[in-house]
C-alpha atoms as a PDB file:
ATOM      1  CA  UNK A   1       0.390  -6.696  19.221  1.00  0.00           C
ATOM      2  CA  UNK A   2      -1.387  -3.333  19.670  1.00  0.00           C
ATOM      3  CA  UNK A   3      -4.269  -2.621  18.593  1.00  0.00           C
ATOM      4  CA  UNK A   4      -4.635  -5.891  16.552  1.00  0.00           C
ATOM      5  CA  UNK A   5      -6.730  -8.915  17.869  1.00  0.00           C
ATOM      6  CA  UNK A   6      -7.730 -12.012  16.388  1.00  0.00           C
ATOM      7  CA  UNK A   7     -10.213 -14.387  17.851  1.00  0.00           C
ATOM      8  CA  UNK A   8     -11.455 -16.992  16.446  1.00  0.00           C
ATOM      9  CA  UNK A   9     -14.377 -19.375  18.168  1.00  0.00           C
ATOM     10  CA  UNK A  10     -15.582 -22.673  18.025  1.00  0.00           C
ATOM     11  CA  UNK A  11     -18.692 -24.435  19.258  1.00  0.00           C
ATOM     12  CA  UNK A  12     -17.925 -26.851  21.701  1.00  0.00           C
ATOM     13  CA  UNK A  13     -18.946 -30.042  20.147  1.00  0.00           C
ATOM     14  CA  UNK A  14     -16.450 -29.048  16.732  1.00  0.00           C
ATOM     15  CA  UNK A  15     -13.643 -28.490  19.688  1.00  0.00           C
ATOM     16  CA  UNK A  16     -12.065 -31.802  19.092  1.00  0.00           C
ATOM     17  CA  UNK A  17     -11.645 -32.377  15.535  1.00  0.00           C
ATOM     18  CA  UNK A  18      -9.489 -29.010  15.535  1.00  0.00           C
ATOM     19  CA  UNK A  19      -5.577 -30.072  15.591  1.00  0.00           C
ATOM     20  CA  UNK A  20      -2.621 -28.469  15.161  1.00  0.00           C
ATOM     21  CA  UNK A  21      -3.383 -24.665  15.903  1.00  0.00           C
ATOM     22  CA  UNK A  22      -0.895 -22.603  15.306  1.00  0.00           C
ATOM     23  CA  UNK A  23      -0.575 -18.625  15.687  1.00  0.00           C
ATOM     24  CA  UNK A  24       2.152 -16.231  14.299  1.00  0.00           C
ATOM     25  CA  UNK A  25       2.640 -12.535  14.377  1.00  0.00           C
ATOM     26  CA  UNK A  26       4.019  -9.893  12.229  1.00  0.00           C
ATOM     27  CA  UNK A  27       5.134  -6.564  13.702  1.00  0.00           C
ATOM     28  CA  UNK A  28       5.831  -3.484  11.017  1.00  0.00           C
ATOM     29  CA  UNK A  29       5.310  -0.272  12.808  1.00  0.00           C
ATOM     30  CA  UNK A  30       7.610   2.182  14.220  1.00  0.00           C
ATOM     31  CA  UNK A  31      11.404   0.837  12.775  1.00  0.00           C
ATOM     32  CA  UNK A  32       9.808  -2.583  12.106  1.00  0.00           C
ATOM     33  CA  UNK A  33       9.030  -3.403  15.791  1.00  0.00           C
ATOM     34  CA  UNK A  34       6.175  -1.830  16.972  1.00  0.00           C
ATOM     35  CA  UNK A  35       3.016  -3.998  16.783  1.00  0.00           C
ATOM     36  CA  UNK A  36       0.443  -0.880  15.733  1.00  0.00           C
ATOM     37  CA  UNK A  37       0.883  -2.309  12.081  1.00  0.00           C
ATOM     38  CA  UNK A  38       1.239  -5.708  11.135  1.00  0.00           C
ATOM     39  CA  UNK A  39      -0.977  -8.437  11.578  1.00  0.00           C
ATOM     40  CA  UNK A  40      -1.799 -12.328  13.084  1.00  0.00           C
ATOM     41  CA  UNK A  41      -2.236 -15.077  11.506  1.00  0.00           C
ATOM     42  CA  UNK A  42      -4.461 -18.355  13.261  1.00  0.00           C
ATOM     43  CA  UNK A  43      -4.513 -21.298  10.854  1.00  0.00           C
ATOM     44  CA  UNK A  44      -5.831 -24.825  11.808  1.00  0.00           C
ATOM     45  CA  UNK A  45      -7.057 -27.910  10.690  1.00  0.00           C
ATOM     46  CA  UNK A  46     -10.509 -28.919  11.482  1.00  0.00           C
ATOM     47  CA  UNK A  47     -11.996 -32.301   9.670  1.00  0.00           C
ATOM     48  CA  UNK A  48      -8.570 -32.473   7.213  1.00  0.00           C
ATOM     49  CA  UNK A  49      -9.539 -28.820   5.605  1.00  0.00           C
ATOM     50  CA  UNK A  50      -6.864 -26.078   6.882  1.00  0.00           C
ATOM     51  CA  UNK A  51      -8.511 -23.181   7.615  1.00  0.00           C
ATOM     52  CA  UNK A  52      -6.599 -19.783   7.659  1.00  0.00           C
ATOM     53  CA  UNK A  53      -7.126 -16.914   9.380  1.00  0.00           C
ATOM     54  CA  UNK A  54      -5.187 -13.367   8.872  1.00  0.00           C
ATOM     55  CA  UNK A  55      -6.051  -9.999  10.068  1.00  0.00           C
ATOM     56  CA  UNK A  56      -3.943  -6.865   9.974  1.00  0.00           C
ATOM     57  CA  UNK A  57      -3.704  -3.398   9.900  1.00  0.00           C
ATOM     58  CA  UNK A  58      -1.929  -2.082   6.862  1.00  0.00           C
ATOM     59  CA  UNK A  59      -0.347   1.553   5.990  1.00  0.00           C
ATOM     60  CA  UNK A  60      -2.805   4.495   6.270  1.00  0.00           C
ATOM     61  CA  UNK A  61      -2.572   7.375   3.399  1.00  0.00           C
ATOM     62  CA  UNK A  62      -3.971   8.015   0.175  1.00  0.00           C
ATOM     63  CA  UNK A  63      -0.932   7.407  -2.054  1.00  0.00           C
ATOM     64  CA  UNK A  64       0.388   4.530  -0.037  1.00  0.00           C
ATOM     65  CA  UNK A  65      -0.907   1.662  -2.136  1.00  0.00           C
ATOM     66  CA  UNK A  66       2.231   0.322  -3.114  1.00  0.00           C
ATOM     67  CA  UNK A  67       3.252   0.097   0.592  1.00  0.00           C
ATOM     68  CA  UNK A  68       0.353  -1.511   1.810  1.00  0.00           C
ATOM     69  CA  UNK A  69       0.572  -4.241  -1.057  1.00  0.00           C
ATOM     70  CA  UNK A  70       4.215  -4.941   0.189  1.00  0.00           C
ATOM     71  CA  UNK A  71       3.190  -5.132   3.650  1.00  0.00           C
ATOM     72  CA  UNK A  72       0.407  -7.831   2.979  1.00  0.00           C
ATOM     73  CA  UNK A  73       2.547  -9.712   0.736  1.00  0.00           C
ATOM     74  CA  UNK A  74       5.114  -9.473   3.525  1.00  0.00           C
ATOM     75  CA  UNK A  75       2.774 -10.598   6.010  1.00  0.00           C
ATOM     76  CA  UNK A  76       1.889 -13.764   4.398  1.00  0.00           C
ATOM     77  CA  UNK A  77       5.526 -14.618   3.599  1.00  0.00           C
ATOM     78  CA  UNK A  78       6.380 -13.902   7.713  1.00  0.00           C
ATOM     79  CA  UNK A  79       3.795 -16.089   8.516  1.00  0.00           C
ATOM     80  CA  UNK A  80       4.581 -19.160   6.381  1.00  0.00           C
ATOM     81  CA  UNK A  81       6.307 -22.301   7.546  1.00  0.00           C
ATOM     82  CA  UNK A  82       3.816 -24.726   9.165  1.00  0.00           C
ATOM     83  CA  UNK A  83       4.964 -28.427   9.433  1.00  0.00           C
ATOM     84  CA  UNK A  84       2.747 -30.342   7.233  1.00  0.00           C
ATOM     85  CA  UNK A  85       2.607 -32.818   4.378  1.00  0.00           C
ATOM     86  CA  UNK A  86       2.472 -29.126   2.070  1.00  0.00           C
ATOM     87  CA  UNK A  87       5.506 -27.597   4.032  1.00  0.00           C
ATOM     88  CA  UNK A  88       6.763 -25.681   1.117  1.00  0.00           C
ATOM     89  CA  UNK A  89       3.820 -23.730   0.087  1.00  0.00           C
ATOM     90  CA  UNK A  90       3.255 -20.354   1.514  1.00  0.00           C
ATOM     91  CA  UNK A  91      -0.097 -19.951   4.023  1.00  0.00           C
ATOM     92  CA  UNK A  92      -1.764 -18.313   1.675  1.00  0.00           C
ATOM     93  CA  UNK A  93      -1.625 -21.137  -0.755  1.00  0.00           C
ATOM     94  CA  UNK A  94      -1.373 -24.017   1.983  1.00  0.00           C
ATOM     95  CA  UNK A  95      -5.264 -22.912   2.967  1.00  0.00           C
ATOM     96  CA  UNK A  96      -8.394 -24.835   2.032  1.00  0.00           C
ATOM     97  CA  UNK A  97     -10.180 -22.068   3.260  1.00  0.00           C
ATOM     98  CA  UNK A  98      -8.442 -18.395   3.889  1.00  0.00           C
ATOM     99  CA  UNK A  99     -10.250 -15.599   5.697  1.00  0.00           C
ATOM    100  CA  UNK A 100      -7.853 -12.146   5.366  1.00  0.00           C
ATOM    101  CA  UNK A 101      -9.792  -9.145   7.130  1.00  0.00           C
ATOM    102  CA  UNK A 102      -8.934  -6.233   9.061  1.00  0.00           C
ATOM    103  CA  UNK A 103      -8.125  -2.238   8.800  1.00  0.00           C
ATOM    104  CA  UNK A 104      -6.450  -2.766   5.351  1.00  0.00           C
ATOM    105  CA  UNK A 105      -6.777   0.808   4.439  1.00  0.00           C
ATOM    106  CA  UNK A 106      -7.401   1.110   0.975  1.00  0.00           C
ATOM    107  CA  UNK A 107      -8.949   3.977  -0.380  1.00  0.00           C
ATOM    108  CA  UNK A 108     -11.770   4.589  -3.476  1.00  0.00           C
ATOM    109  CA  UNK A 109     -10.903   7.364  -5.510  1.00  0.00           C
ATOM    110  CA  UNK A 110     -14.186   8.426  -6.410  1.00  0.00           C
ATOM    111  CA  UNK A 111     -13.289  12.057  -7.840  1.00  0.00           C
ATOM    112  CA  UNK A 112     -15.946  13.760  -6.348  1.00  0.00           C
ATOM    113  CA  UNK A 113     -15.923  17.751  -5.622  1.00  0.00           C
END
């Protein structure tokens, strides 16, 4: 991915109650392939609680709203799938815990002159 990272740290002591990490990607840039916009998604399980972390870099532009909405709610239905005992819930809803950050690029309308 360009210009999207992800990185997620644990102390070393908490290093062995984390199983089954799993990392997935979601390129929609240039014709759907470049990685510029998009995101990743890191989700885990640490002490039976999933944790579930997404960053990304949505649309820029003022009037683009409606594209950036699609593009998250594309993201999290790319990045779905994980093996579990919940395998047919999307990662958004699979999470105990779900951390979504990033350069989403929404913008305040705040009428001022």
């Amino acid at each position: 991915m360009w210009e999207i990272m992800l990185l997620v740290f644990a102390k070393q002591e908490h290093v062995n109650n984390i199983r089954e990490p799993e990392i997935r990607t979601y390129r929609n840039g240039l014709f759907g392939m470049v990685g510029n916009k998009g995101g990743i998604q890191f989700n885990f399980i640490f002490k039976n609680h999933n944790f579930n972390f997404v960053t990304c870099h949505l649309r820029h532009g003022q009037n683009a709203v409606e594209q950036r909405n699609a593009m998250m709610s594309d993201l999290i239905k790319e990045t779905k799938g994980r093996e579990t005992h919940r395998r047919h819930f999307d990662s958004d809803v699979l999470a105990d815990f779900a951390i979504i950050l990033g350069d989403m690029n929404y913008r305040l309308d705040t009428g001022y002159t």
